[in-house]
N, C-alpha and C. Protein backbone atom coordinates (compact mmCIF):
# COMPACT_ATOMS: atom_id res chain seq x y z
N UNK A 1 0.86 -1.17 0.00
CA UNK A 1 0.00 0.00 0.00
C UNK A 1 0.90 1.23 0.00
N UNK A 2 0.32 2.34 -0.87
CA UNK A 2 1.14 3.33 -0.84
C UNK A 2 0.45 4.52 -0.66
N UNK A 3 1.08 5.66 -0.72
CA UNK A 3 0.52 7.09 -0.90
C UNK A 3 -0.51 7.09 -2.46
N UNK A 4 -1.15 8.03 -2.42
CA UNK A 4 -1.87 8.45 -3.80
C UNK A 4 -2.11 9.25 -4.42
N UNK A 5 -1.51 10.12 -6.01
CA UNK A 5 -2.15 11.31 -6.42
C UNK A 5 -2.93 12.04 -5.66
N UNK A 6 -2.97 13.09 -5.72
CA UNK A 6 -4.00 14.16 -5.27
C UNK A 6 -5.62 13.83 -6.01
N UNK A 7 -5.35 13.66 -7.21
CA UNK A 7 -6.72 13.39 -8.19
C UNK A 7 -7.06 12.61 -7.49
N UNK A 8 -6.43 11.36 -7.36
CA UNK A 8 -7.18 9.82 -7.29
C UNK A 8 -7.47 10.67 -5.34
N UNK A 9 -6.71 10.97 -4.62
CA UNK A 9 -7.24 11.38 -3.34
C UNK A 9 -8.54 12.03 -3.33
N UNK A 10 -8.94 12.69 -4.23
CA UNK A 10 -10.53 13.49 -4.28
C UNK A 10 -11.30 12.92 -4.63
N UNK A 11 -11.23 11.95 -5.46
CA UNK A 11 -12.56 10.25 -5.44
C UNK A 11 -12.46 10.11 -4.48
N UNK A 12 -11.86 9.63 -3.74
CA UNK A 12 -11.44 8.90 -2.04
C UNK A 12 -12.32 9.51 -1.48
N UNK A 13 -11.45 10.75 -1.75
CA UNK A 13 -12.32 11.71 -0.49
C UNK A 13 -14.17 11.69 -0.76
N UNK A 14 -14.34 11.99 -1.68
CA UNK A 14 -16.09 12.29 -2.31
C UNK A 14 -16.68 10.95 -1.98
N UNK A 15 -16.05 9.88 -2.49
CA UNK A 15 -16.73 8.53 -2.00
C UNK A 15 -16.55 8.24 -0.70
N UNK A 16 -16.00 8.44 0.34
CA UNK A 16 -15.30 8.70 1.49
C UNK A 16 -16.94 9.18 2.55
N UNK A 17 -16.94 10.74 1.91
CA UNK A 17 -17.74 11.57 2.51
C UNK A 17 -19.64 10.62 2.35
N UNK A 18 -19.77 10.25 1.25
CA UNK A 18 -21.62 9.84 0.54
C UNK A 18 -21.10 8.12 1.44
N UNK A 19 -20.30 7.37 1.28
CA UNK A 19 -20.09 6.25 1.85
C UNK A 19 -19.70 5.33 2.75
N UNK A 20 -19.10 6.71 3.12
CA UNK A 20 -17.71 5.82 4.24
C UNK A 20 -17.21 4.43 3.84
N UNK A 21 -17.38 3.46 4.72
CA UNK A 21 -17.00 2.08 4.84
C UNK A 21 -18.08 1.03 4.05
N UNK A 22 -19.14 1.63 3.69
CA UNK A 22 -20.50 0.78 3.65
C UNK A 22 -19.89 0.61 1.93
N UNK A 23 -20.57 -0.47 1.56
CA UNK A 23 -20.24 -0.95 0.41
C UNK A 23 -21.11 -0.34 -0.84
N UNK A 24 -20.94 -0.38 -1.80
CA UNK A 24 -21.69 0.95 -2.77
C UNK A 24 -21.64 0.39 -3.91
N UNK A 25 -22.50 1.01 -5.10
CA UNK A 25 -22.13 0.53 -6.38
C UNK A 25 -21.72 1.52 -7.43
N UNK A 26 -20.76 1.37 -8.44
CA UNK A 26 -20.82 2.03 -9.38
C UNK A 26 -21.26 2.89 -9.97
N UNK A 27 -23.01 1.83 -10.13
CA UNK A 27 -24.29 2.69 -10.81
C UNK A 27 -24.36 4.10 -10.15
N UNK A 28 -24.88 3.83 -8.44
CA UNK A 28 -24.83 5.38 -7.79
C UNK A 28 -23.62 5.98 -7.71
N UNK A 29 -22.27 5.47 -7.60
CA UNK A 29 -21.61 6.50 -7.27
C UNK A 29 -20.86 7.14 -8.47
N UNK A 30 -20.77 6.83 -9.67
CA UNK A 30 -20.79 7.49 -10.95
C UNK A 30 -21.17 8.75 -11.26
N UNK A 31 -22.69 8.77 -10.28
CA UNK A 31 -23.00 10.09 -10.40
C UNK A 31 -22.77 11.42 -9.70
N UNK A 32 -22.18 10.72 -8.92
CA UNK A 32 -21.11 11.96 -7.63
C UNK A 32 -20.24 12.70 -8.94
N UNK A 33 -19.70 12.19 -9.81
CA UNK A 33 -18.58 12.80 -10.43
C UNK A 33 -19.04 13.48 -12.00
N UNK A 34 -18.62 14.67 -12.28
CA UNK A 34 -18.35 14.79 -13.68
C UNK A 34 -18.13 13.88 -14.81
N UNK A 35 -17.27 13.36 -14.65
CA UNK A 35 -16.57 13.36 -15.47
C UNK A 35 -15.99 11.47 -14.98
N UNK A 36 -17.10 10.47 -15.94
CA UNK A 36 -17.72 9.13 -15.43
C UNK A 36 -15.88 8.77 -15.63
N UNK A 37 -15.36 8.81 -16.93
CA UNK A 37 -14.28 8.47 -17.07
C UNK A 37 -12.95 8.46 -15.87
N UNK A 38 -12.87 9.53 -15.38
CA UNK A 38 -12.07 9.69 -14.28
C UNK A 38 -12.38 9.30 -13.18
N UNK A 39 -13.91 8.62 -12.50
CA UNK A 39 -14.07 7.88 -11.86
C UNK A 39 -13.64 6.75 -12.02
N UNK A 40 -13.87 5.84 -13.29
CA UNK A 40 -13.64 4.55 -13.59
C UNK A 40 -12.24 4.80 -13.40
N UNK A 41 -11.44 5.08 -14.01
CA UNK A 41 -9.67 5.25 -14.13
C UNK A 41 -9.12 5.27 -12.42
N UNK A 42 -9.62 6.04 -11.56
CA UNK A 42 -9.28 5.89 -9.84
C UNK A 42 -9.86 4.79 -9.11
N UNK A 43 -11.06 4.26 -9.81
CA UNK A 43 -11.62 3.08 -8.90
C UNK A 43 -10.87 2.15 -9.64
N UNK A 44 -10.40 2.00 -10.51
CA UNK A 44 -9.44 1.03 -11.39
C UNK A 44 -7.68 1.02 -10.16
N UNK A 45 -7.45 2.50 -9.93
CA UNK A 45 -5.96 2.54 -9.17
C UNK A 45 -6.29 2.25 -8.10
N UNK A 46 -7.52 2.77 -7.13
CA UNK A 46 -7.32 2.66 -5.83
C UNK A 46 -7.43 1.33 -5.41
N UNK A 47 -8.19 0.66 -6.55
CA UNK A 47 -8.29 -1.02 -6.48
C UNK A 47 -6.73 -1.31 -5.91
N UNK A 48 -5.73 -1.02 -7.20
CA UNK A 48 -4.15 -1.60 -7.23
C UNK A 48 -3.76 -1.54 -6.17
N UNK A 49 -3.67 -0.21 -5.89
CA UNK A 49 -3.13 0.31 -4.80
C UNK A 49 -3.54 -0.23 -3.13
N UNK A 50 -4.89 -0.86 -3.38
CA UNK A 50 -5.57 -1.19 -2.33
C UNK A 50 -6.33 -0.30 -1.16
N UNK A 51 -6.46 0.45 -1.61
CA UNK A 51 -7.40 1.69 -1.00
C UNK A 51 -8.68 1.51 -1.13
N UNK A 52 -9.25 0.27 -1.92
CA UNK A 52 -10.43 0.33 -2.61
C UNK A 52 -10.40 -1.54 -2.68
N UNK A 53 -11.71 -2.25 -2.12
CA UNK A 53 -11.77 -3.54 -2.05
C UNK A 53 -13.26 -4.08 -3.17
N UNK A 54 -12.80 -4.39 -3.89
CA UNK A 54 -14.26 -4.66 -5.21
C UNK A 54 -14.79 -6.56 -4.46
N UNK A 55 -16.17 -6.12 -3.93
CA UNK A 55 -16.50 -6.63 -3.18
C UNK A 55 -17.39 -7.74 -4.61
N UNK A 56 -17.75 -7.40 -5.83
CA UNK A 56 -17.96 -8.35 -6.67
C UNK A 56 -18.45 -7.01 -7.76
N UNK A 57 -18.86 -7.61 -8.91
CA UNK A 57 -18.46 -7.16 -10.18
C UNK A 57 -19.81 -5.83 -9.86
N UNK A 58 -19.28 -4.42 -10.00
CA UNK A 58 -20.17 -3.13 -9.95
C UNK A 58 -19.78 -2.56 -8.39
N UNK A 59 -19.43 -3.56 -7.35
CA UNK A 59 -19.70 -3.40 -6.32
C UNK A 59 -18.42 -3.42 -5.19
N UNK A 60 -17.96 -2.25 -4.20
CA UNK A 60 -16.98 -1.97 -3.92
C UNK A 60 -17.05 -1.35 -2.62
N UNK A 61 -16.03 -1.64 -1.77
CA UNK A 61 -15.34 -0.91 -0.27
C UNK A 61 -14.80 -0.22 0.09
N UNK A 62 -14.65 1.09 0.62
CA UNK A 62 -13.41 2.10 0.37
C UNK A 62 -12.61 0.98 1.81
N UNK A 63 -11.38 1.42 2.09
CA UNK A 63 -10.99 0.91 2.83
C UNK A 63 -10.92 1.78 4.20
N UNK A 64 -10.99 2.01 5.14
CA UNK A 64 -10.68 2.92 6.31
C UNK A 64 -9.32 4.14 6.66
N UNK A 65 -9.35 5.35 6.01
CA UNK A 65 -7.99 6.04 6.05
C UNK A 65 -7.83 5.75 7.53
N UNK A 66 -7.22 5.24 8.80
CA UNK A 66 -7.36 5.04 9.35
C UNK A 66 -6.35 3.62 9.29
N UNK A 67 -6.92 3.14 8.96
CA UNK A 67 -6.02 1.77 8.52
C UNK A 67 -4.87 2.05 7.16
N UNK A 68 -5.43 2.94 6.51
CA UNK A 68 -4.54 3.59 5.11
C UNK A 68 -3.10 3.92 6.06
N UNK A 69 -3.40 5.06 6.90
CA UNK A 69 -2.05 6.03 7.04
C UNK A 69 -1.30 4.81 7.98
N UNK A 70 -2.10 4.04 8.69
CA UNK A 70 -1.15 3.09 9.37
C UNK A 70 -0.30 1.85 8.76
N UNK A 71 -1.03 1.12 7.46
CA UNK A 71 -0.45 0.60 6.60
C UNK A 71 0.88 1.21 5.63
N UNK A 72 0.58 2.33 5.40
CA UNK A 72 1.70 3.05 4.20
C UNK A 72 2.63 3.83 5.41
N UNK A 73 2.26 3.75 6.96
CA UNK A 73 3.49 4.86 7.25
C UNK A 73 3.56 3.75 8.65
N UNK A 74 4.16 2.41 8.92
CA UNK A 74 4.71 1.43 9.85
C UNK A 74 5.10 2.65 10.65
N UNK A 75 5.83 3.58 10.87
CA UNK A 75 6.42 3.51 11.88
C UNK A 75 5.48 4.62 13.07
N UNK A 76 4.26 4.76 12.33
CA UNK A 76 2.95 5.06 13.37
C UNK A 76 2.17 3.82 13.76
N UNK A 77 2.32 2.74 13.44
CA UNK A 77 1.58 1.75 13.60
C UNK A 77 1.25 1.48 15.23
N UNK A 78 0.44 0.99 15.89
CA UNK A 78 -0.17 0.67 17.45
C UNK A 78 0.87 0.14 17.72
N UNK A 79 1.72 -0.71 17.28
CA UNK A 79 2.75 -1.61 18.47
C UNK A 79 3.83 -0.48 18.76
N UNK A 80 4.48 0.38 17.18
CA UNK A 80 5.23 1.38 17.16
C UNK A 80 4.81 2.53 18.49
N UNK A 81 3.77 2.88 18.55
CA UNK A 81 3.67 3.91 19.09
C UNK A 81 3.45 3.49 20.65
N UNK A 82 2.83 2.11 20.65
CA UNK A 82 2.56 1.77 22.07
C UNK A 82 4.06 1.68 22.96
N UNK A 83 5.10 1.22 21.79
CA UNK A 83 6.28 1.38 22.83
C UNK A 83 6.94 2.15 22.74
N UNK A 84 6.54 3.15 21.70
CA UNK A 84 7.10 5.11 22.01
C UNK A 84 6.53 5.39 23.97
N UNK A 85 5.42 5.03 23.90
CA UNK A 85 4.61 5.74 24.76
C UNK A 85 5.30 5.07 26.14
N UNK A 86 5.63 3.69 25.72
CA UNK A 86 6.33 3.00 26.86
C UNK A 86 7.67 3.58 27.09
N UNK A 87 8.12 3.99 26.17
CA UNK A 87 9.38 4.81 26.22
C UNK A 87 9.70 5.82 26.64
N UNK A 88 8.70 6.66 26.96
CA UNK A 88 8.12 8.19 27.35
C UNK A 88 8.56 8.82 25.74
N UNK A 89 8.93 8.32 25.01
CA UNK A 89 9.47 8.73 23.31
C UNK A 89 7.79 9.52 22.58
N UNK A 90 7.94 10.26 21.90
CA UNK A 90 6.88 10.39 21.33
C UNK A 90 7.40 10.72 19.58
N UNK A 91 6.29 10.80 18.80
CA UNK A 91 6.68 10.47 17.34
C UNK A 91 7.08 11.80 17.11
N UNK A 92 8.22 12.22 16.72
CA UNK A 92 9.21 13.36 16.08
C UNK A 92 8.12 14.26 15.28
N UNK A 93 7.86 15.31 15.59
CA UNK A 93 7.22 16.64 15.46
C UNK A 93 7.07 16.39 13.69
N UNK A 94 8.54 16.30 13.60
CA UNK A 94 9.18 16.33 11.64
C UNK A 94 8.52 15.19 10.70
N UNK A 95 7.72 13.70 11.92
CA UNK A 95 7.36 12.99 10.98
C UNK A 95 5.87 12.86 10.69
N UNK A 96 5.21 14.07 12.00
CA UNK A 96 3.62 13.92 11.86
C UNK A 96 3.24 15.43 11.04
N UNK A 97 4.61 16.36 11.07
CA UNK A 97 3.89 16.64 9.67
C UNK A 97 4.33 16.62 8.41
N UNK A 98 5.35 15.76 8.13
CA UNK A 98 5.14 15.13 6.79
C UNK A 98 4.04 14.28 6.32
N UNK A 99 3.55 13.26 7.63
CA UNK A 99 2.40 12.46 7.49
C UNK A 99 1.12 13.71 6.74
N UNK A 100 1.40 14.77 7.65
CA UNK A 100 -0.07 15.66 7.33
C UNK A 100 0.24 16.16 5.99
N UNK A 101 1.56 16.33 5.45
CA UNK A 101 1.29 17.06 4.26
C UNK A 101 1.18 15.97 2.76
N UNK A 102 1.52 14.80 3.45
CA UNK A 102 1.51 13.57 2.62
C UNK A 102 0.31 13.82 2.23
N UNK A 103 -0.60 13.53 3.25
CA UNK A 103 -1.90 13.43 3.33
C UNK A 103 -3.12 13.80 2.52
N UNK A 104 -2.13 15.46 2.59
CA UNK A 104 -3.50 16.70 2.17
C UNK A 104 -2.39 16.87 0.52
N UNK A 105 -1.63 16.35 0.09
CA UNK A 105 -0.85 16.36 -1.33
C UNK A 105 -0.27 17.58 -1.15
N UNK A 106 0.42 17.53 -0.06
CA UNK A 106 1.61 18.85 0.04
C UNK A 106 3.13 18.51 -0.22
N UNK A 107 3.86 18.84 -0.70
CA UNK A 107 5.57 18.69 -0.17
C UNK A 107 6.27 18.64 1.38
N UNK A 108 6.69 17.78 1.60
CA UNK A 108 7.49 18.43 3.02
C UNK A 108 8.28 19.05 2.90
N UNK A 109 9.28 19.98 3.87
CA UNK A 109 10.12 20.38 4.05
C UNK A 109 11.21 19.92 4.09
């Protein structure tokens, strides 16, 4: 699992917002977008990428950003951080906001 375009991030996001987690189809969510083509083309990547679980043919899962930023960035993961916390360590200022600008399709510093 990785990071994603900004484009393909604003399907995410729009199907994100009408769906959350609940499973959806094509037919309706086609019509969230302009422009049908550039839907099909991101539900095609976020598939790859795994951001997106095609639960059978029309029919699909976003996956939980939540589980996203913890999959593509290990070293926030629950065991990681549970033994920061055991450590009195906490996660370096420099890497939660690269996480944030990852996020929102910014550059870091």
């Amino acid at each position: 699992m990785e990071w994603i375009p900004k484009w393909m991030a604003e399907v995410y996001q729009k199907l994100f917002s009408v769906f959350g987690t609940d499973e959806f189809s094509t037919t309706l969510a086609k019509h969230l977008f302009e422009d049908e083509q550039i839907f099909f083309k991101a539900l095609s990547e976020l598939q790859k990428k795994k951001w997106i679980i095609r639960m059978r043919k029309g029919r699909y899962k976003l996956i939980d950003l939540n589980e996203i930023i913890f999959q593509v960035t290990p070293e926030l993961s629950f065991k990681n951080v549970e033994e920061k916390v055991k450590e009195r360590k906490s996660i370096p200022n420099e890497t939660m906001i690269n996480l944030s600008f990852e996020i929102h399709g910014l550059r870091g510093y």
